[in-house]
C-alpha atoms as a PDB file:
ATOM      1  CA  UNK A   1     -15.639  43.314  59.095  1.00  0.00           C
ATOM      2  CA  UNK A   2     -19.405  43.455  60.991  1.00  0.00           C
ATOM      3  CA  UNK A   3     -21.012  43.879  57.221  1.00  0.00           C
ATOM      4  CA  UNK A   4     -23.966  41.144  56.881  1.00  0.00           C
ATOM      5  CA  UNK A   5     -23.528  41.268  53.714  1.00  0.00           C
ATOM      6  CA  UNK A   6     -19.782  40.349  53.467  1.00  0.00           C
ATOM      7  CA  UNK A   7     -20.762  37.647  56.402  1.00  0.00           C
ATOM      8  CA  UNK A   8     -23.159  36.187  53.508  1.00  0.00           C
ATOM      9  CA  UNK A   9     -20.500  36.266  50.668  1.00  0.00           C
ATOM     10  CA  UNK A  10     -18.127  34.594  52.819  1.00  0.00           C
ATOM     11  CA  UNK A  11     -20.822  31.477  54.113  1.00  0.00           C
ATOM     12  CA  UNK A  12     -20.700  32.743  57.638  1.00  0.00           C
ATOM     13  CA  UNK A  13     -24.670  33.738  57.516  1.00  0.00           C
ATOM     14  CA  UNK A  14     -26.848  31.228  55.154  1.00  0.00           C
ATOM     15  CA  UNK A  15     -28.840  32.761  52.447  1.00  0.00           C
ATOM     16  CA  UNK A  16     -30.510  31.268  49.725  1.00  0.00           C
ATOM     17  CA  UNK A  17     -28.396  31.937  46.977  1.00  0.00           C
ATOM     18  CA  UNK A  18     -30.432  32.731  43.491  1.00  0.00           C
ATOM     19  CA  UNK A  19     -26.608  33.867  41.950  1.00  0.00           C
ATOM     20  CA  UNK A  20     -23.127  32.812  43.059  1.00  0.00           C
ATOM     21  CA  UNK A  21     -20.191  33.751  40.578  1.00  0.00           C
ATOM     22  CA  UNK A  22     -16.520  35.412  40.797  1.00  0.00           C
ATOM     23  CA  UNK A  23     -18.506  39.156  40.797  1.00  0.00           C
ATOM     24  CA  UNK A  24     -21.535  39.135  43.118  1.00  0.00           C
ATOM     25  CA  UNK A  25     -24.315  37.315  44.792  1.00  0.00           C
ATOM     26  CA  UNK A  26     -27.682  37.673  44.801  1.00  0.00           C
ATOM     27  CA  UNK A  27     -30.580  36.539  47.189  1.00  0.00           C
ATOM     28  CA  UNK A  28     -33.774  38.087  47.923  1.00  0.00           C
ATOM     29  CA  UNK A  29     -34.556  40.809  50.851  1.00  0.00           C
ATOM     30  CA  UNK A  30     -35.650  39.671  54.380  1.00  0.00           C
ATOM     31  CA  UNK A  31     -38.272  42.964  54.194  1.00  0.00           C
ATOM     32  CA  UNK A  32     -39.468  42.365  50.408  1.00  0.00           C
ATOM     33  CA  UNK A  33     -41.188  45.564  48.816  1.00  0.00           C
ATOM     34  CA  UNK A  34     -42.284  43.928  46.039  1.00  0.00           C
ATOM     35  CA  UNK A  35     -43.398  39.687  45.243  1.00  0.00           C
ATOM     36  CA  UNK A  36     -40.020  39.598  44.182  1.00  0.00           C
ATOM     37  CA  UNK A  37     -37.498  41.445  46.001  1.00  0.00           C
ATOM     38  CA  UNK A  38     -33.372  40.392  45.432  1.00  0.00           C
ATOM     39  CA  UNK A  39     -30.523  42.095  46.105  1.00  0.00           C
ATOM     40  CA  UNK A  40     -27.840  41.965  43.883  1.00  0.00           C
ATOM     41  CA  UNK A  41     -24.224  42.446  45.753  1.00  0.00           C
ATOM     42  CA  UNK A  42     -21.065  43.023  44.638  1.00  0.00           C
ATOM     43  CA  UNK A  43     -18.113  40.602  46.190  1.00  0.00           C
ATOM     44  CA  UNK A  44     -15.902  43.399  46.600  1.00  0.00           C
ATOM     45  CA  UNK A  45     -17.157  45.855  49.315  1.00  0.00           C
ATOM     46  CA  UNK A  46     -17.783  49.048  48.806  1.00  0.00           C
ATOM     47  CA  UNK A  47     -20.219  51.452  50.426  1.00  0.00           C
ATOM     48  CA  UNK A  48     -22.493  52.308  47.672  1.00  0.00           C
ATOM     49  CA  UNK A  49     -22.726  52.438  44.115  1.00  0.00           C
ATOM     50  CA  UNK A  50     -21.256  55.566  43.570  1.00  0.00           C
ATOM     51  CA  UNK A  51     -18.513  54.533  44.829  1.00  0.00           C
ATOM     52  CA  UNK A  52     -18.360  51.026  43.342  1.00  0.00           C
ATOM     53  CA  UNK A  53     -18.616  52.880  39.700  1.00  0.00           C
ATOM     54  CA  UNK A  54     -15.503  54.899  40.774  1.00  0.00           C
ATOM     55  CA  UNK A  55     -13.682  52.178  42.231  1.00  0.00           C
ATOM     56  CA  UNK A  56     -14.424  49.378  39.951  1.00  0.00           C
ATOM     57  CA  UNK A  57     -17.086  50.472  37.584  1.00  0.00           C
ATOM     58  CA  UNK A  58     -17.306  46.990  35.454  1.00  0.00           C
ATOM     59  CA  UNK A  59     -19.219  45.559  38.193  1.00  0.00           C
ATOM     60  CA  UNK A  60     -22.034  47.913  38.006  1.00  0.00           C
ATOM     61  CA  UNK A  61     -22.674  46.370  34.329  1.00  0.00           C
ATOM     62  CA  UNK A  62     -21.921  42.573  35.887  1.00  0.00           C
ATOM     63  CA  UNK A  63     -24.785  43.697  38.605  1.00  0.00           C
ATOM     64  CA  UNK A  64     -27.421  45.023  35.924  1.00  0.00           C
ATOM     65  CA  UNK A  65     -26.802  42.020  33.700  1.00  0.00           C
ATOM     66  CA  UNK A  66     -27.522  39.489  36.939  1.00  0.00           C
ATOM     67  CA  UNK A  67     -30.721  41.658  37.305  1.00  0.00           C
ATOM     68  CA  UNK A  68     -31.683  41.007  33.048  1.00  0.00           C
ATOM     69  CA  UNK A  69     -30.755  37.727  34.029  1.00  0.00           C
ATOM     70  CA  UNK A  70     -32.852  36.616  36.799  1.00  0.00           C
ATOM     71  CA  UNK A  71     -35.773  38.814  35.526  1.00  0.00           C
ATOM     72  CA  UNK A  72     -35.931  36.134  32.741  1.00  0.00           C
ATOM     73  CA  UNK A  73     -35.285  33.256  35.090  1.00  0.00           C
ATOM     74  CA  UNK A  74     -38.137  34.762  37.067  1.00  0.00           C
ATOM     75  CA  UNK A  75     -40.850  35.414  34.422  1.00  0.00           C
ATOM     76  CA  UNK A  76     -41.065  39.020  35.476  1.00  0.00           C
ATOM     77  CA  UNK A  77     -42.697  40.925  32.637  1.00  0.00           C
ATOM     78  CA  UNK A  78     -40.938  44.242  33.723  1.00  0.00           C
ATOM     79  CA  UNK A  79     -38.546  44.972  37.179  1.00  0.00           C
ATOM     80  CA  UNK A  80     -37.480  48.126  38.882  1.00  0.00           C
ATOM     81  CA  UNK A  81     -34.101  48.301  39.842  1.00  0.00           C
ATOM     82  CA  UNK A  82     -33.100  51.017  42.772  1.00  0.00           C
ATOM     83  CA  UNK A  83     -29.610  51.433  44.234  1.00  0.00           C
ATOM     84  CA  UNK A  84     -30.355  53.749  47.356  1.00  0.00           C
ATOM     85  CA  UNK A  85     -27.136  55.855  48.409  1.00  0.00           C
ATOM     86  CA  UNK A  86     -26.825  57.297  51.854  1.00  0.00           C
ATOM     87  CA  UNK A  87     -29.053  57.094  54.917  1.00  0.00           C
ATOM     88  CA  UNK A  88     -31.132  59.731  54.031  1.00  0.00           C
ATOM     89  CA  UNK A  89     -32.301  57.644  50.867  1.00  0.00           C
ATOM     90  CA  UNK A  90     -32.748  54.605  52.610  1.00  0.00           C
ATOM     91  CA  UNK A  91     -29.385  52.906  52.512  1.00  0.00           C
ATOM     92  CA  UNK A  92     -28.897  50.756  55.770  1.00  0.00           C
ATOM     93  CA  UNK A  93     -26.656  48.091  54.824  1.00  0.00           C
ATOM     94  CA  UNK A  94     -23.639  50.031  53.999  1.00  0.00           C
ATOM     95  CA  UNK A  95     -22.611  48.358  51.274  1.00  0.00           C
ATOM     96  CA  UNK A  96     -23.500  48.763  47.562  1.00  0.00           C
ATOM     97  CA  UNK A  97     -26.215  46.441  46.264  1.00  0.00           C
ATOM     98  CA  UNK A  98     -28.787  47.019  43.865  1.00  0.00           C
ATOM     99  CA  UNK A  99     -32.419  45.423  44.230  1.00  0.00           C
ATOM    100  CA  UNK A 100     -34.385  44.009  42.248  1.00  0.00           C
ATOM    101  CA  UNK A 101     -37.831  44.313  42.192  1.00  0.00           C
ATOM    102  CA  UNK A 102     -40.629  42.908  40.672  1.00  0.00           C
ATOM    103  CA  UNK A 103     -44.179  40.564  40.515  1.00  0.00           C
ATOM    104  CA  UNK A 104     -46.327  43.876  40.887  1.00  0.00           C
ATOM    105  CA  UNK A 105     -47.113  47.767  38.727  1.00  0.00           C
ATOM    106  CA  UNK A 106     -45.272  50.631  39.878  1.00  0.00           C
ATOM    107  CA  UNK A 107     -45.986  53.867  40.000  1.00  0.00           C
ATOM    108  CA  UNK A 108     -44.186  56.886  39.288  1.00  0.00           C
ATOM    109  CA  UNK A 109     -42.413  58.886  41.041  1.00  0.00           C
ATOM    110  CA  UNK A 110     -41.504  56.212  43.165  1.00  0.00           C
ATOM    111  CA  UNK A 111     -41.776  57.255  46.968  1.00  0.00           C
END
């Protein structure tokens, strides 16, 4: 498998690890958006959250809990959390993750 993010998972590409369980990892993005940027991955892949929630919809909960989690751990007063499905939405690690984002306001709609 060429995905990075199954390379991390697996040790063969170091990451700083906020979150290693049985379900998912989390570490934060290379290209933050935000002061705090993580992304949230499942251990089993899929290629996005649509079809994660088909295939083994528990660990979209176990990936929104890791987010209420470190948002505590973090001090964040309030977090966005974006899944981005398909190229033309911005997807381009082809694997379902959800990030994290935090440390600054948002506004709305979100670009």
């Amino acid at each position: 498998m060429n995905c990075i993010f199954c390379k991390i998972i697996a040790g063969e590409i170091p990451a700083n690890l906020l979150v290693d369980n049985n379900d998912l990892v989390a570490f934060p993005d290379l290209n933050p958006q935000a002061p705090t940027h993580i992304l949230i991955v499942p251990k089993r892949h899929v290629e996005n959250a649509a079809e994660l929630a088909e295939v083994q919809p528990s660990a979209l909960a176990e990936l929104f809990k890791a987010a209420k989690k470190l948002s505590v751990d973090l001090n964040l007063p309030g977090y966005r959390t974006v899944f981005n499905t398909g190229e033309a939405a911005g997807q381009s690690v082809f694997n379902a993750h959800l990030h994290l984002l935090g440390g600054r306001a948002f506004g709305w709609p979100p670009g």
